[in-house]
C-alpha atoms as a PDB file:
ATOM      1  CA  UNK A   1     180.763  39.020  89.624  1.00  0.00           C
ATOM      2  CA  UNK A   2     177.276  39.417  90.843  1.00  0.00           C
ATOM      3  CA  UNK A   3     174.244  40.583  88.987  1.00  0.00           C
ATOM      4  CA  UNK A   4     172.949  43.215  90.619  1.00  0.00           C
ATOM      5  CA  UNK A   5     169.740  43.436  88.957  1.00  0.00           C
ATOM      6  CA  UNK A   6     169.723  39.607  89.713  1.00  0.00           C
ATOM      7  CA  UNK A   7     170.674  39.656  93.413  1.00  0.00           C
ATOM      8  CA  UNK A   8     168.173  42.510  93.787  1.00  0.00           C
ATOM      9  CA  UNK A   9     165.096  40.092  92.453  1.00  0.00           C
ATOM     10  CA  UNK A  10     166.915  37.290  94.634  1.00  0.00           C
ATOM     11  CA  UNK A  11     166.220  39.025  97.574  1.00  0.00           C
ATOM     12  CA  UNK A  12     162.798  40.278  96.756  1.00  0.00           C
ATOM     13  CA  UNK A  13     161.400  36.462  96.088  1.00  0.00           C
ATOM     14  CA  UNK A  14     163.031  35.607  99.617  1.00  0.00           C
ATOM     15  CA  UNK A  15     161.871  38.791 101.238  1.00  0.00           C
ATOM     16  CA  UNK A  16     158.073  37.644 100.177  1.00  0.00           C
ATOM     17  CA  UNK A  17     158.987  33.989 101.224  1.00  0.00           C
ATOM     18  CA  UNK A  18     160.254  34.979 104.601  1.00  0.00           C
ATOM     19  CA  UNK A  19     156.885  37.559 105.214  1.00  0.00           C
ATOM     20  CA  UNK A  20     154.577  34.879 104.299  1.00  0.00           C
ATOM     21  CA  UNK A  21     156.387  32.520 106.954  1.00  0.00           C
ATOM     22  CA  UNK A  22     156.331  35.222 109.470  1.00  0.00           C
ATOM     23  CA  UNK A  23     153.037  35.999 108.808  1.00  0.00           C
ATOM     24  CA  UNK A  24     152.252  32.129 109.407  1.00  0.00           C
ATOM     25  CA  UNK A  25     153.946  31.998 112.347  1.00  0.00           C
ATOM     26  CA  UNK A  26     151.767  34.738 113.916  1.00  0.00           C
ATOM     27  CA  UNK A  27     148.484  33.059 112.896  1.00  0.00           C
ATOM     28  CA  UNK A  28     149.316  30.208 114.819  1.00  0.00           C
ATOM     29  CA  UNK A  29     150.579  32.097 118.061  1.00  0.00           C
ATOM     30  CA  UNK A  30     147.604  34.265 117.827  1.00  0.00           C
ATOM     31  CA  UNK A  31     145.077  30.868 117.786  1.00  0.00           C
ATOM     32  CA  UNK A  32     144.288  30.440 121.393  1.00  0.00           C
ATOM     33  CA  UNK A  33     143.493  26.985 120.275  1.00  0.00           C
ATOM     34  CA  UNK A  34     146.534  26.222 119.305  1.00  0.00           C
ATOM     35  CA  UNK A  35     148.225  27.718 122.587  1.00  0.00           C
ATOM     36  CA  UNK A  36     145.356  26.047 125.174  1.00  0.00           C
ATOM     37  CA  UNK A  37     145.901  21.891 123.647  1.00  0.00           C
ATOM     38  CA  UNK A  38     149.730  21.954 121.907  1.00  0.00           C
ATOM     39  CA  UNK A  39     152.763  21.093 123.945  1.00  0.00           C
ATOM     40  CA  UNK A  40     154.939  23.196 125.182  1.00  0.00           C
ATOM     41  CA  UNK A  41     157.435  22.324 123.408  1.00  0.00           C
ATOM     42  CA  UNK A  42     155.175  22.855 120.146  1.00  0.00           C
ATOM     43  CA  UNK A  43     154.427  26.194 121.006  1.00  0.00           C
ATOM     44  CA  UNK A  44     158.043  26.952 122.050  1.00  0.00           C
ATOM     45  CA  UNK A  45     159.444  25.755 118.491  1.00  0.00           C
ATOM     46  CA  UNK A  46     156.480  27.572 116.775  1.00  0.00           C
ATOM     47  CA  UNK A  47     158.149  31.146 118.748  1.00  0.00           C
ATOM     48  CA  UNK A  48     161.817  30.313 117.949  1.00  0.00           C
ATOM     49  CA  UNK A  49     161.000  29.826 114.072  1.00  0.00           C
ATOM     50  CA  UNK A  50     159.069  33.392 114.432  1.00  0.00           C
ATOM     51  CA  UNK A  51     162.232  34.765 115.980  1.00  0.00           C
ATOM     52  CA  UNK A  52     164.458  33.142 113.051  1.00  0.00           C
ATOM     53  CA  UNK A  53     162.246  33.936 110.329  1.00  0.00           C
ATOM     54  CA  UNK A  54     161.243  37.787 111.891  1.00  0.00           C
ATOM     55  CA  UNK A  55     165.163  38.266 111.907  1.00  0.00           C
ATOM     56  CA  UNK A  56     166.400  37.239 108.737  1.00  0.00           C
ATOM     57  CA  UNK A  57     163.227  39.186 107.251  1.00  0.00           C
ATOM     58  CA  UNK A  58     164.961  42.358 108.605  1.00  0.00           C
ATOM     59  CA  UNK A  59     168.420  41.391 107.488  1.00  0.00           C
ATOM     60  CA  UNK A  60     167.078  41.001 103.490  1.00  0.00           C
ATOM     61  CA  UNK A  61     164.857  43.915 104.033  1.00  0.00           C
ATOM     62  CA  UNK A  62     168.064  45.683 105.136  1.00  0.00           C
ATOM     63  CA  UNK A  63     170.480  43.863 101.855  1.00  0.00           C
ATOM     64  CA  UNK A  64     167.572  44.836  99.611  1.00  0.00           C
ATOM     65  CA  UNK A  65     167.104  48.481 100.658  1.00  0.00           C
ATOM     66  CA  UNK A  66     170.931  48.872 100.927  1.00  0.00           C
ATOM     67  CA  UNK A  67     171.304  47.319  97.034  1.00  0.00           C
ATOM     68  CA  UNK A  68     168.231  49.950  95.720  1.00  0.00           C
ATOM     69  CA  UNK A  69     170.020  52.734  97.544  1.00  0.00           C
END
């Protein structure tokens, strides 16, 4: 049986975990720097993990908000 109380502060710690690497993840994208001198690839790895990290940010914003409800 699952805490909710538990689950609920679960998901909060990973919700702030997952907006600080999103937030990251922009930073970088947004340095022109980084886009003018960093391989390709680099930069293509750098836009995936904003992908995976923006979407799983939704999905425990959605668990969390669905739990509180």
């Amino acid at each position: 049986m699952v805490d909710i109380e538990e689950e609920i502060k679960r998901l909060e710690t990973e919700k702030s975990k997952l907006e600080s690497e999103v937030e990251r993840s922009n930073k970088i994208l947004s340095n022109k720097g980084f886009l003018a001198k960093a391989p390709k690839e680099k930069v293509d790895i750098e836009k995936e993990k904003l992908e995976k990290y923006t979407k799983l940010l939704k999905e425990t914003t959605d668990r969390l908000n669905n739990m509180k409800a």
